[in-house]
PDB file of N, CA and C in Angstrom:
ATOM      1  N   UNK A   1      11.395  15.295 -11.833  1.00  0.00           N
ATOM      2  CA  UNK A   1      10.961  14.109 -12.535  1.00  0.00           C
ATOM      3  C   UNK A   1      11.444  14.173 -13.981  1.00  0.00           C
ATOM      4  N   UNK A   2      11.813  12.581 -14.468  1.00  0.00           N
ATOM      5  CA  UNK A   2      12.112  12.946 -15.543  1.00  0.00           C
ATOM      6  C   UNK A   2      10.644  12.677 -16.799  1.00  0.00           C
ATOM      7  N   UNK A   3      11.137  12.886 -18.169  1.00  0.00           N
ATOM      8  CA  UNK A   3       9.988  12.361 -18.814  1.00  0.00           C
ATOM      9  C   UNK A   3       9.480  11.540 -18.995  1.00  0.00           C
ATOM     10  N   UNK A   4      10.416  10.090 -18.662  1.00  0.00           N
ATOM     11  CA  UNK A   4       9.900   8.681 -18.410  1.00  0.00           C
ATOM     12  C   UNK A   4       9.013   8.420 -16.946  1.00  0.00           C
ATOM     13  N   UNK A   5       9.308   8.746 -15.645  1.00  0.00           N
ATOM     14  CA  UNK A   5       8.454   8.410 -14.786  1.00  0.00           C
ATOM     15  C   UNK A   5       7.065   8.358 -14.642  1.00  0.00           C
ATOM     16  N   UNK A   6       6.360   8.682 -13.290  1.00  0.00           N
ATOM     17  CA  UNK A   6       4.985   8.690 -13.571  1.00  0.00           C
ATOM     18  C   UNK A   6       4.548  10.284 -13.171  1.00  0.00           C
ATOM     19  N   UNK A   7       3.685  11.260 -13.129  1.00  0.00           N
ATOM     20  CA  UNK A   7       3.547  12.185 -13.401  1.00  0.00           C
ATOM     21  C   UNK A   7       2.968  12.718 -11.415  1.00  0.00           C
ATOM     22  N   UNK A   8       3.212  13.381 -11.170  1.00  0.00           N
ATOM     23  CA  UNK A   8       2.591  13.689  -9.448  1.00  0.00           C
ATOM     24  C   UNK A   8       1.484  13.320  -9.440  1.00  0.00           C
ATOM     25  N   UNK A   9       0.378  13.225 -10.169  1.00  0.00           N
ATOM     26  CA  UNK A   9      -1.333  12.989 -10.037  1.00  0.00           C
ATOM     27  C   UNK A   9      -0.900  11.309  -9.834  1.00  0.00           C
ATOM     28  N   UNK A  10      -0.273  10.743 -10.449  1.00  0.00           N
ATOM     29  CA  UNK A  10      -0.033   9.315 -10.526  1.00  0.00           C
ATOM     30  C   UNK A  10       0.485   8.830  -9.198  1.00  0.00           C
ATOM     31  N   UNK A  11       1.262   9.690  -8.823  1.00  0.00           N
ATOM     32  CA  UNK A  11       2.120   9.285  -7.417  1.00  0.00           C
ATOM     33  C   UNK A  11       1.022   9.275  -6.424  1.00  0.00           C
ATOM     34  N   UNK A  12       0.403  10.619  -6.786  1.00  0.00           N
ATOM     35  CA  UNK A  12      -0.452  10.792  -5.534  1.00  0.00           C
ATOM     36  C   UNK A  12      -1.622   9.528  -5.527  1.00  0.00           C
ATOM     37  N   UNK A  13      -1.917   9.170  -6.630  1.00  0.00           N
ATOM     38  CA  UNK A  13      -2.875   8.340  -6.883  1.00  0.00           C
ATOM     39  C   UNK A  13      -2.502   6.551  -6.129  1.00  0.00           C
ATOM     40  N   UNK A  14      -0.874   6.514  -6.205  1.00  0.00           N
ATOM     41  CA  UNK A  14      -0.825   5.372  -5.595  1.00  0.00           C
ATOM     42  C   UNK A  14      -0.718   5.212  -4.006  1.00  0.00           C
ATOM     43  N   UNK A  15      -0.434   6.669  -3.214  1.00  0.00           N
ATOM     44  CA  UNK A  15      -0.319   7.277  -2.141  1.00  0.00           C
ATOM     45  C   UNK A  15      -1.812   6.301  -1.795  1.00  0.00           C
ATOM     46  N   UNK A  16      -3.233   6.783  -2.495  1.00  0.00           N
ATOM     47  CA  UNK A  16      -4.380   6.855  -1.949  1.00  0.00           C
ATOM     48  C   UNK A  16      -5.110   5.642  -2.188  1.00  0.00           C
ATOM     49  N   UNK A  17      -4.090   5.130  -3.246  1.00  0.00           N
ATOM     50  CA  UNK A  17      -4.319   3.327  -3.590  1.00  0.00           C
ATOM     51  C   UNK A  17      -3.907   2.712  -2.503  1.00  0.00           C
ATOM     52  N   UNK A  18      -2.719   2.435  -1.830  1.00  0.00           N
ATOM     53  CA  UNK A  18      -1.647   2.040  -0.750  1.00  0.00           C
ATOM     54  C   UNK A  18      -2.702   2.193   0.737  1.00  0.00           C
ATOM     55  N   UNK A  19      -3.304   3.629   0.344  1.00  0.00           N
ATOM     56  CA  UNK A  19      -3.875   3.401   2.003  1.00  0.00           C
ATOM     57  C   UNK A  19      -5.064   3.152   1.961  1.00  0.00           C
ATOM     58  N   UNK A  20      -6.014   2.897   1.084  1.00  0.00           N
ATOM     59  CA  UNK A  20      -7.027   2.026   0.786  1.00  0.00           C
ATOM     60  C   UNK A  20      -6.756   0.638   1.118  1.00  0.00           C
ATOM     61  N   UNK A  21      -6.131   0.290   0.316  1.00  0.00           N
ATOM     62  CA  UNK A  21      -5.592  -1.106   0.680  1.00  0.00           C
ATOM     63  C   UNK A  21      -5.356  -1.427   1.872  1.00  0.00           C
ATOM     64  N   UNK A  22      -4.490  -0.173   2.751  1.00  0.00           N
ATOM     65  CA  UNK A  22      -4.342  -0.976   4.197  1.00  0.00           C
ATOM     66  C   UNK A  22      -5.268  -0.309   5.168  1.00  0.00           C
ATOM     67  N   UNK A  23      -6.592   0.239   4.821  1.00  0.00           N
ATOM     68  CA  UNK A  23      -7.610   0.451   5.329  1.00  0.00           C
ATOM     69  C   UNK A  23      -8.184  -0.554   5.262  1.00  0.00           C
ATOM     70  N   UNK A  24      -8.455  -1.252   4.063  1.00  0.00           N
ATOM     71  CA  UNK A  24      -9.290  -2.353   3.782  1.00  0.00           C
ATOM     72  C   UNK A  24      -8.675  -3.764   4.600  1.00  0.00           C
ATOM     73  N   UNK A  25      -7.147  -4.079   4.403  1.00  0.00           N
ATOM     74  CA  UNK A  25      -6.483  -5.043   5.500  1.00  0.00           C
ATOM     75  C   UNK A  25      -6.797  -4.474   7.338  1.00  0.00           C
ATOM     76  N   UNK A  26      -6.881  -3.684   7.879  1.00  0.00           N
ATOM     77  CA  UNK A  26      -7.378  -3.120   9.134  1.00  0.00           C
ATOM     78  C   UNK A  26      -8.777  -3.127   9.352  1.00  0.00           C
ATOM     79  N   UNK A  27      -9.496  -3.114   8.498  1.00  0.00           N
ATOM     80  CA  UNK A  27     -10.956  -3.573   8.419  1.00  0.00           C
ATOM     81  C   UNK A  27     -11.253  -5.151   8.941  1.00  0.00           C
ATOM     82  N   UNK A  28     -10.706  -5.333   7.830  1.00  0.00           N
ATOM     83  CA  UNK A  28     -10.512  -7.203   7.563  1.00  0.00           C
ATOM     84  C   UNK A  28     -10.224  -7.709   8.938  1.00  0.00           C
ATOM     85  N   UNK A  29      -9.483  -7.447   9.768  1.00  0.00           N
ATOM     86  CA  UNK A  29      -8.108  -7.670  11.187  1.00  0.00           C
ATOM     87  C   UNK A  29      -9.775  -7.203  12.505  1.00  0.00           C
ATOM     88  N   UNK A  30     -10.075  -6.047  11.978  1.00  0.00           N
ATOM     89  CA  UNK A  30     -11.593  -5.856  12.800  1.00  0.00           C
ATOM     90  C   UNK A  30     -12.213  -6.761  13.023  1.00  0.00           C
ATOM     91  N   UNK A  31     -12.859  -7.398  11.887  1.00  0.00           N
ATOM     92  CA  UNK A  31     -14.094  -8.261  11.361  1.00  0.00           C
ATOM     93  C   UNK A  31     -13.712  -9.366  11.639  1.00  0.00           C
ATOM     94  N   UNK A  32     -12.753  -9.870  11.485  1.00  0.00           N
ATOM     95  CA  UNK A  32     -12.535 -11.422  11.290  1.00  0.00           C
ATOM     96  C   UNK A  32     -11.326 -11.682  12.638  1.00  0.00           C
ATOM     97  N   UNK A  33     -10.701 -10.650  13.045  1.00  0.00           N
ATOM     98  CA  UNK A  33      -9.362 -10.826  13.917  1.00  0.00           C
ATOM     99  C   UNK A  33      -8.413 -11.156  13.699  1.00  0.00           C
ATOM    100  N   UNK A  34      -7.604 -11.619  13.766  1.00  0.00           N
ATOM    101  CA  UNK A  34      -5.978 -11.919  13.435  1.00  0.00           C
ATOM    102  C   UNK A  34      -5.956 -13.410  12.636  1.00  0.00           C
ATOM    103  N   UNK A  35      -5.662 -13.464  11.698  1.00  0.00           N
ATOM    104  CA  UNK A  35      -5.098 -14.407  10.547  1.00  0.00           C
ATOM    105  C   UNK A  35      -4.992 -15.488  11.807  1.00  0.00           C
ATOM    106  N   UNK A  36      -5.164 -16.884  11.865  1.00  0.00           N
ATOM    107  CA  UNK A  36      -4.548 -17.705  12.366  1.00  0.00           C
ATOM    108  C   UNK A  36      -4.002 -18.858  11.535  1.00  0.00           C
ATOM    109  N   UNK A  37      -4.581 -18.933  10.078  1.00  0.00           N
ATOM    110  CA  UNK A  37      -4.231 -19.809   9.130  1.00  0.00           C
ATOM    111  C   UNK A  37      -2.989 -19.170   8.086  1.00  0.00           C
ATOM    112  N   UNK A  38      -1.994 -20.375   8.077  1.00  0.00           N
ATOM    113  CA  UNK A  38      -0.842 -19.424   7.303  1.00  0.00           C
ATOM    114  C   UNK A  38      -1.000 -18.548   5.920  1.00  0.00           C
ATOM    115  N   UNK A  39      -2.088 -19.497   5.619  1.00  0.00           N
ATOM    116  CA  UNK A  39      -3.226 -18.374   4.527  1.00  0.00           C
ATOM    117  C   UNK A  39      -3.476 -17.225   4.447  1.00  0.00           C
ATOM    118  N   UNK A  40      -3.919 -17.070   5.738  1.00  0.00           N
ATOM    119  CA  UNK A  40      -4.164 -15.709   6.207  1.00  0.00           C
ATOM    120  C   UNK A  40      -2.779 -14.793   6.218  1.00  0.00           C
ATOM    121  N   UNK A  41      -2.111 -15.391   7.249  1.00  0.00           N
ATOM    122  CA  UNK A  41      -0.935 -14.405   7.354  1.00  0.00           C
ATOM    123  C   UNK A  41      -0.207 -14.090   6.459  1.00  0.00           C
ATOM    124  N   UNK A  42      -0.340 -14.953   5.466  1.00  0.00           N
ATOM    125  CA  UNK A  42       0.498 -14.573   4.214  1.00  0.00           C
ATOM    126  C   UNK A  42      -0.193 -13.251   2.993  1.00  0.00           C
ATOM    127  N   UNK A  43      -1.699 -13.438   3.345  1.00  0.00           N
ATOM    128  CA  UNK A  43      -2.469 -12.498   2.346  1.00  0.00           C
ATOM    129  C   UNK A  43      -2.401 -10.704   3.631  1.00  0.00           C
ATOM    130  N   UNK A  44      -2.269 -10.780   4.751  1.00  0.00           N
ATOM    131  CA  UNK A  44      -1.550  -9.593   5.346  1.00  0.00           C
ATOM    132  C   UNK A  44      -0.691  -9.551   5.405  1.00  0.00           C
ATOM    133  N   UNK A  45       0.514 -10.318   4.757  1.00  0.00           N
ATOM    134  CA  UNK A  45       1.981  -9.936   4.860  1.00  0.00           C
ATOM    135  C   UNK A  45       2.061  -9.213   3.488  1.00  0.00           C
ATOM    136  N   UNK A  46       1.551 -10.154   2.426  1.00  0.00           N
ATOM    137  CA  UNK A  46       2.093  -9.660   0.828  1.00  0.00           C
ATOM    138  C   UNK A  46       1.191  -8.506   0.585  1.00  0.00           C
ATOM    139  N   UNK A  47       0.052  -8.830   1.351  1.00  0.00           N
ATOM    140  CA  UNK A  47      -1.127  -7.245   0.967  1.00  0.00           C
ATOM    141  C   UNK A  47      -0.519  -6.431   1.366  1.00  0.00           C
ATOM    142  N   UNK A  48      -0.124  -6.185   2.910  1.00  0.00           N
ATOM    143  CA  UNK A  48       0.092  -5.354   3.859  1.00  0.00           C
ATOM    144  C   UNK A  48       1.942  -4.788   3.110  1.00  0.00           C
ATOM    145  N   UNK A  49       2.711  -5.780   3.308  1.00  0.00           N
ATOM    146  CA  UNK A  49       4.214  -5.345   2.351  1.00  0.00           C
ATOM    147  C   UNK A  49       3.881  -4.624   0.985  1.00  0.00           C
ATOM    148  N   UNK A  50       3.246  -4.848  -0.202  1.00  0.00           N
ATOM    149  CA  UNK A  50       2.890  -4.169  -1.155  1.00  0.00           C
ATOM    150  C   UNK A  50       2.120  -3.350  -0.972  1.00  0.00           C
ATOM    151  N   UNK A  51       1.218  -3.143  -0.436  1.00  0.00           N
ATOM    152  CA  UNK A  51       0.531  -1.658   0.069  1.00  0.00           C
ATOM    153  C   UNK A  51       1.693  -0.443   0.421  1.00  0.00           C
ATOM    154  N   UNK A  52       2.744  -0.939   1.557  1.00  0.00           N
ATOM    155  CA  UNK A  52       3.803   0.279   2.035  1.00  0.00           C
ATOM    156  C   UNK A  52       4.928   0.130   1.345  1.00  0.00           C
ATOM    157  N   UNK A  53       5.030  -0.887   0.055  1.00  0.00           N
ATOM    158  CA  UNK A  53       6.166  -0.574  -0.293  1.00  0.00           C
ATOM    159  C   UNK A  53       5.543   0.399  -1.859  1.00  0.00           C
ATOM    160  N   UNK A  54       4.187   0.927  -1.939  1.00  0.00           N
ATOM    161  CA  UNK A  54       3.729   1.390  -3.133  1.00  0.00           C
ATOM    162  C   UNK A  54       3.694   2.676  -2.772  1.00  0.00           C
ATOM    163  N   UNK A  55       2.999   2.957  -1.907  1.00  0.00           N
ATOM    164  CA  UNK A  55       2.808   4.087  -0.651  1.00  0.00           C
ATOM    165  C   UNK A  55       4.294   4.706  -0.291  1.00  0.00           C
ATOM    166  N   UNK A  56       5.276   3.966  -0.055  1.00  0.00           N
ATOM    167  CA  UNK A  56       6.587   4.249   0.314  1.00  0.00           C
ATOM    168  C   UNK A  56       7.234   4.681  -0.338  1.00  0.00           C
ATOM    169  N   UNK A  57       7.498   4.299  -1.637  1.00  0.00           N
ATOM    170  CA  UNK A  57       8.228   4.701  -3.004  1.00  0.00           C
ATOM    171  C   UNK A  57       7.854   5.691  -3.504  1.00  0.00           C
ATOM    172  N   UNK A  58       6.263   5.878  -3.862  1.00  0.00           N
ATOM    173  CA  UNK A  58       5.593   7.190  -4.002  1.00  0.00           C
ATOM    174  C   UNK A  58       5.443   8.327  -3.348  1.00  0.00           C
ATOM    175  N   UNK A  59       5.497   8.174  -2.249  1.00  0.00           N
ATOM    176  CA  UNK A  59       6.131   9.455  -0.857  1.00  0.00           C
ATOM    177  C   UNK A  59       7.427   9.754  -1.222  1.00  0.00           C
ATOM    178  N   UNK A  60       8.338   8.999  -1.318  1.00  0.00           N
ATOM    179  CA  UNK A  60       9.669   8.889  -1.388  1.00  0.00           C
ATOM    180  C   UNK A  60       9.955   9.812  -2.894  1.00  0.00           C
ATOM    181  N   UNK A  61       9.189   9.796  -3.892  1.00  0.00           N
ATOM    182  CA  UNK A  61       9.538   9.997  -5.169  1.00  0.00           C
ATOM    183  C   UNK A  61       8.720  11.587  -4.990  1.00  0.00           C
ATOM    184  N   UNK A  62       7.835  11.690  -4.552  1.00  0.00           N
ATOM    185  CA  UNK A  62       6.944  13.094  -4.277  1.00  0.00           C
ATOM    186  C   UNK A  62       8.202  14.194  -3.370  1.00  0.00           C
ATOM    187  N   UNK A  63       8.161  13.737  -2.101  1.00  0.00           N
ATOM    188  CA  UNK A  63       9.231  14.308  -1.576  1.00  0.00           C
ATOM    189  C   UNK A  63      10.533  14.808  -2.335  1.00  0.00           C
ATOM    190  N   UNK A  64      10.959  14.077  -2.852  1.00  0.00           N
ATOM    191  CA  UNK A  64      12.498  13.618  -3.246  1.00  0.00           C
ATOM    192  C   UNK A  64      12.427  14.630  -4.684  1.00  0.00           C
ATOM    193  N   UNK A  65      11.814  15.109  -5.466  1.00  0.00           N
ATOM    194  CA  UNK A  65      11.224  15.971  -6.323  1.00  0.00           C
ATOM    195  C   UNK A  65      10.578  16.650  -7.157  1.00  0.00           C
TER     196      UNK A  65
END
């Protein structure tokens, strides 16, 4: 890492943000069932896409060094 990025506690922190989030969207999908209003599908697409692309990058950046 360099000195500008974010620090491993940070990475890890968005790791556990990311799957909160798509704990909380899998909850939601429980309770209520599948989006049928494009409303819906759009707040599990952009939730659900920004959850693994935060989660993804931060794995990616942990791994990577």
């Amino acid at each position: 890492m360099n000195k500008f990025g974010p620090s491993r506690s940070e990475l890890k922190f968005r790791i556990l943000m990311s799957a909160v989030i798509l704990g909380l969207l899998i909850i939601a999908m429980a309770i209520k069932g599948v989006p049928r209003s494009l409303v819906g599908i759009e707040l599990f697409v952009f939730g659900g896409g920004f959850a693994v692309f935060l989660g993804g990058t931060s794995l990616w950046k942990l791994l990577r060094g």
